[in-house]
Protein backbone atom coordinates (compact mmCIF):
# COMPACT_ATOMS: atom_id res chain seq x y z
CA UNK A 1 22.37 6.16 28.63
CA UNK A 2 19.00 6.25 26.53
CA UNK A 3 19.85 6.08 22.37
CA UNK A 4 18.87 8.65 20.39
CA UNK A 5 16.55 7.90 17.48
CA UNK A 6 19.00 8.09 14.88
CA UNK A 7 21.50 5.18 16.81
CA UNK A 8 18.17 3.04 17.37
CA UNK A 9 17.02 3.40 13.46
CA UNK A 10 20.38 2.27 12.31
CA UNK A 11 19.87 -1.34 14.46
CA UNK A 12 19.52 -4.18 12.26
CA UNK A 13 16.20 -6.20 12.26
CA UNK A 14 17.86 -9.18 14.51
CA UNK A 15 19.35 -6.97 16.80
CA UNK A 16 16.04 -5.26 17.39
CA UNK A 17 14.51 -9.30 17.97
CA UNK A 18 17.04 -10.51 20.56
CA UNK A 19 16.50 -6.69 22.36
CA UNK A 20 12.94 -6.81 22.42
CA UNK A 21 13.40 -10.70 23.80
CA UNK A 22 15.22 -9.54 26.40
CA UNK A 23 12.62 -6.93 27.30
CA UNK A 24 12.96 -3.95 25.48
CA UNK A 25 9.31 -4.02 24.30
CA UNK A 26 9.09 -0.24 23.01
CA UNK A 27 11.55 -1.32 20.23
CA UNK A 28 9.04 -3.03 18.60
CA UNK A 29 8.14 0.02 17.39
CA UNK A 30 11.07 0.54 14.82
CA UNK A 31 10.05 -3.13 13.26
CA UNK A 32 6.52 -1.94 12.67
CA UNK A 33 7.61 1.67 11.55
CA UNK A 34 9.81 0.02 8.98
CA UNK A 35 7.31 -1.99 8.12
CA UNK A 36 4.14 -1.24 8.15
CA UNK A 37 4.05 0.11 4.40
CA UNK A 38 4.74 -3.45 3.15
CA UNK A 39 2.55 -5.29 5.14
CA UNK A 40 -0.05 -2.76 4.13
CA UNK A 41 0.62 -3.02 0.63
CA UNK A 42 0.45 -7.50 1.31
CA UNK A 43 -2.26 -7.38 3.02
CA UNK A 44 -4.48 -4.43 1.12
CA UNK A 45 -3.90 -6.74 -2.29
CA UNK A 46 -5.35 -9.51 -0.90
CA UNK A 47 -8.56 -7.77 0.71
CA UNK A 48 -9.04 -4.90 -1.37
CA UNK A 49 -10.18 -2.94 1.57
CA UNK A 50 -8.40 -0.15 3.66
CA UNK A 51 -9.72 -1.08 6.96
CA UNK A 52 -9.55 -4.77 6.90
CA UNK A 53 -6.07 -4.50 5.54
CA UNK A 54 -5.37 -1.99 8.68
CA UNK A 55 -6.97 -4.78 10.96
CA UNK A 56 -4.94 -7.59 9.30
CA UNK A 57 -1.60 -5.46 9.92
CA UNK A 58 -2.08 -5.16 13.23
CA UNK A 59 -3.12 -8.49 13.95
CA UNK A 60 0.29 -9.62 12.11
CA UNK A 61 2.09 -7.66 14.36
CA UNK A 62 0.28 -8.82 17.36
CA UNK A 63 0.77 -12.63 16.29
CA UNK A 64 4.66 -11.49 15.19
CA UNK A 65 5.59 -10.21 18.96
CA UNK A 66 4.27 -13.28 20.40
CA UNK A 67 5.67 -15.77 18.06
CA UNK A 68 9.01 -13.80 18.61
CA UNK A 69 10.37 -17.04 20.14
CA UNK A 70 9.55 -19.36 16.76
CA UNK A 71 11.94 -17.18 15.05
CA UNK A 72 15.04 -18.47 14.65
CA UNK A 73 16.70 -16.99 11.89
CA UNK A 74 15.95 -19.75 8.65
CA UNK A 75 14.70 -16.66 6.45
CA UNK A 76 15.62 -13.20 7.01
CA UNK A 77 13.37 -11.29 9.37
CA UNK A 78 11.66 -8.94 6.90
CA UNK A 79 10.43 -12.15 5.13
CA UNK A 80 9.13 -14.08 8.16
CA UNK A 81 7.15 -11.49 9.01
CA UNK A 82 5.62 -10.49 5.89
CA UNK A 83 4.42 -14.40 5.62
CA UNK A 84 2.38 -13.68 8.85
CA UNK A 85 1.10 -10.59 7.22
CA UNK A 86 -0.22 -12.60 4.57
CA UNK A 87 -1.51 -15.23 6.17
CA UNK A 88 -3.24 -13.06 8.74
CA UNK A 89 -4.89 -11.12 5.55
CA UNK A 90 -6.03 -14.77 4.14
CA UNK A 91 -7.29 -15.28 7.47
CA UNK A 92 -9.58 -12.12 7.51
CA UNK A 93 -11.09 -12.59 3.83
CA UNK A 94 -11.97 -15.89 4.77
CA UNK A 95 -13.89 -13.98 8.06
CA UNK A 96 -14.99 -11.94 5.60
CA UNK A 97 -16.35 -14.78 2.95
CA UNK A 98 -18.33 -15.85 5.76
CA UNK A 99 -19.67 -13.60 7.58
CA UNK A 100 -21.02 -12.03 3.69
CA UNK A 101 -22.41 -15.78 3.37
CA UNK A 102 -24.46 -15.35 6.90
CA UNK A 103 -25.81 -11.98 5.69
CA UNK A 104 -23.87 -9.90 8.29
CA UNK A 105 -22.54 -6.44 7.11
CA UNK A 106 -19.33 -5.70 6.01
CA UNK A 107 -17.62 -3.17 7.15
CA UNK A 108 -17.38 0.07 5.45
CA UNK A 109 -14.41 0.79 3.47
CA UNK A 110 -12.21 3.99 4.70
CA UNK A 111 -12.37 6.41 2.42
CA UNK A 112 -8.36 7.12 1.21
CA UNK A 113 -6.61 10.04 2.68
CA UNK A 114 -5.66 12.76 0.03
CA UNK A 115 -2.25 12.42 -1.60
CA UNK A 116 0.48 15.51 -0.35
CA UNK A 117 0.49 18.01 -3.31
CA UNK A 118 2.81 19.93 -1.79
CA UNK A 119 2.72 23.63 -3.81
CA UNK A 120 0.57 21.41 -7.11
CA UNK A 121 -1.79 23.81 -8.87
CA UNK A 122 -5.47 22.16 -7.72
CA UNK A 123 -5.86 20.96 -11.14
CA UNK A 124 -2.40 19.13 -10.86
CA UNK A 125 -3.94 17.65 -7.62
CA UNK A 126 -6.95 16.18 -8.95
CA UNK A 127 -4.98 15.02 -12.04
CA UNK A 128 -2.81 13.09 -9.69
CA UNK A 129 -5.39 11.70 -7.25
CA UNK A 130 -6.94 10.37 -11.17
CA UNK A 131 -4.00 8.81 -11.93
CA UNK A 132 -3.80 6.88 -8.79
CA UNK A 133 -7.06 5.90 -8.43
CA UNK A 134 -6.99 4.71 -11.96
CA UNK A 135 -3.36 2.31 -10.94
CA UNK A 136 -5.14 1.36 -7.84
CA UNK A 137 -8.13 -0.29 -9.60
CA UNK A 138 -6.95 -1.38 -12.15
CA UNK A 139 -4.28 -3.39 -9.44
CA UNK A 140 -7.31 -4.07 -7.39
CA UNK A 141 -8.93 -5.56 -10.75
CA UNK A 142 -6.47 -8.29 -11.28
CA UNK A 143 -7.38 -11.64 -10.14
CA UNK A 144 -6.18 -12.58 -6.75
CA UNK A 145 -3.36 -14.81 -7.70
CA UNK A 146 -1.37 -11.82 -9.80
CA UNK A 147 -2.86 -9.11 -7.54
CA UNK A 148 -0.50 -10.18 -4.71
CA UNK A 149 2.39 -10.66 -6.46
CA UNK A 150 2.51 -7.91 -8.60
CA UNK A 151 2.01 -5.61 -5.23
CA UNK A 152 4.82 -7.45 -3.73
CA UNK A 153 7.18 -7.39 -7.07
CA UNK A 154 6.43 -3.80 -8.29
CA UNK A 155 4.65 -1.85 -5.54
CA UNK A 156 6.88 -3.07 -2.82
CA UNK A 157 10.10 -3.54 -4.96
CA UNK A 158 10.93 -7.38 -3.18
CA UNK A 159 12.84 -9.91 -5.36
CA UNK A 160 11.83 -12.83 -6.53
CA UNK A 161 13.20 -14.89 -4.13
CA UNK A 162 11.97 -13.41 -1.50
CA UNK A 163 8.32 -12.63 -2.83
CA UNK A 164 8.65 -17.20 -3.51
CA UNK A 165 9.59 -16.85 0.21
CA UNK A 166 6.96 -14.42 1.30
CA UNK A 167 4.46 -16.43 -0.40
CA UNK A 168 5.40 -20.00 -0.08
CA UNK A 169 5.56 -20.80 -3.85
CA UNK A 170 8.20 -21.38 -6.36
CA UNK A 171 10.60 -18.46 -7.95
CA UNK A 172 8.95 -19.78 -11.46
CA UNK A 173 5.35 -18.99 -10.39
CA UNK A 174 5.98 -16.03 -9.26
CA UNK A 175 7.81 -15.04 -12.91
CA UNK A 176 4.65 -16.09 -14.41
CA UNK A 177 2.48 -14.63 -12.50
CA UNK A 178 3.87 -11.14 -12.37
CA UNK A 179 4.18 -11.39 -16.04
CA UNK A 180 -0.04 -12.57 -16.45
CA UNK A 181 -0.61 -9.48 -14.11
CA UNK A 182 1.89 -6.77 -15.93
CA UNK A 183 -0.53 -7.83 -19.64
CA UNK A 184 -3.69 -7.97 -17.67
CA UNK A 185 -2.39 -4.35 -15.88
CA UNK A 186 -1.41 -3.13 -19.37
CA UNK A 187 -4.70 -4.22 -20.75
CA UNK A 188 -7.37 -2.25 -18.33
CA UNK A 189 -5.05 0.67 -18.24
CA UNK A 190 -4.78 1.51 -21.91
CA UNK A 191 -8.57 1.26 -21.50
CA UNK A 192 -9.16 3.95 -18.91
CA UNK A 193 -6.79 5.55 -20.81
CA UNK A 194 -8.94 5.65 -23.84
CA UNK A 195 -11.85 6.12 -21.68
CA UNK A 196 -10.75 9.09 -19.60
CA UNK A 197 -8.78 10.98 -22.53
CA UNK A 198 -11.01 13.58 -23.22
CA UNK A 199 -10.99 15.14 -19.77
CA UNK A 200 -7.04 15.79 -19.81
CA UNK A 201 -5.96 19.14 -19.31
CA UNK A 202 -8.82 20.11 -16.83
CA UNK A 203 -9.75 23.81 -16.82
CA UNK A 204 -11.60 23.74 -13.83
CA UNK A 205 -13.16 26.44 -11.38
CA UNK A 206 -10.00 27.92 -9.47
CA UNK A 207 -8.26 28.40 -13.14
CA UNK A 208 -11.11 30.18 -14.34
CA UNK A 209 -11.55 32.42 -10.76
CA UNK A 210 -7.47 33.03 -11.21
CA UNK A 211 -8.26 34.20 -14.65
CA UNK A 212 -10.86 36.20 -14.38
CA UNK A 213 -9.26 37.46 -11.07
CA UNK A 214 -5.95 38.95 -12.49
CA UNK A 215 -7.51 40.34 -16.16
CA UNK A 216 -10.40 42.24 -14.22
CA UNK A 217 -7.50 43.62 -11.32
CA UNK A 218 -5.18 44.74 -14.33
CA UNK A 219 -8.18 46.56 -16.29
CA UNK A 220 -9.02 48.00 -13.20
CA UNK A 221 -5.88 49.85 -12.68
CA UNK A 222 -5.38 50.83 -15.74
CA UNK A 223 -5.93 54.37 -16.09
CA UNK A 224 -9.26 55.66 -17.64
């Protein structure tokens, strides 16, 4: 009898390995659904670039299902293959250090989908898609060696331990470099802060239209 999705989602991450080992290749498919979002994150704070972090995913994954074999339980799953994410993403900017020292194009960055608003006001949209993109470069502005670990600490919410794990370094340097990156965060933020402070409170277009809109429909049933 085929599972339903619900009794396949609840499998744990081993029992998802040893099924797709034995065959059961379209489970594969719950480990990347589970965790694509952290690889993502991994790899797009090492190469600063939509695309290339895209490309790195999938070539983790790729390099995951065929390594399947190698793993054999030392760390837990989620951990092992995060450390291929990472290395694949190291992998591609070195591609990319190259082929920008041969003179070859780089590919052009996606531009980022739009944020769900849900029922926002289009003023509380734009205000929002501000505040990202004012978090997101200022992560993307920290050197490389806090960038990844402050993605990993506070973006993707992992421990210490296993961030140390994900990254191959101690628990200690990880502490001190998520604590370099949170003052060099704090730093560029309260600047854009500063910076972008008179534009709070946008009154832009569709306000004014709205405005305009329901005075001129109420004078215009009032009675003459």
């Amino acid at each position: 009898m085929t599972e339903d999705l619900p009794a396949r989602s609840a499998l744990s991450d081993d029992e998802i390995v040893a099924r797709v080992r034995r065959g059961e290749t379209a489970l594969y498919e719950l480990i990347m659904r589970r965790y694509n979002a952290r690889l993502f994150r991994a790899a797009r704070a090492i190469l600063r670039n939509d695309a290339e972090a895209e490309d790195a995913v999938q070539q983790a994954y790729i390099s995951a299902y065929e390594h399947l074999g190698q793993f054999h339980g030392e760390a837990r799953f989620s951990t092992w293959l995060t450390r291929i994410g990472v290395h694949a993403a190291l992998g591609r900017r070195r591609t990319i250090g190259r082929r920008a020292e041969v003179g070859l194009p780089a590919e052009t960055e996606e531009i980022m989908s739009g944020r769900n608003t849900g029922a926002d006001s289009p003023e509380r949209a734009v205000a929002a898609r501000q505040v990202g993109g004012i978090i997101e470069a200022a992560i993307d502005g920290l050197p490389d060696l806090y960038r990844v670990v402050f993605v990993l600490r506070e973006v993707q919410q992992l421990s210490t331990v296993e961030t140390a794990e994900c990254l191959e370094v101690s628990e200690d340097v990880v502490k001190v470099r998520l604590h370099r990156g949170k003052q060099l965060l704090r730093a560029a933020m309260a600047t854009r802060v500063d910076e972008l402070m008179p534009d709070a409170f946008a009154f832009l277009g569709p306000r004014c239209d709205r405005i305009v809109s329901r005075v001129m429909a109420a004078l215009t049933a009032r009675p003459r």
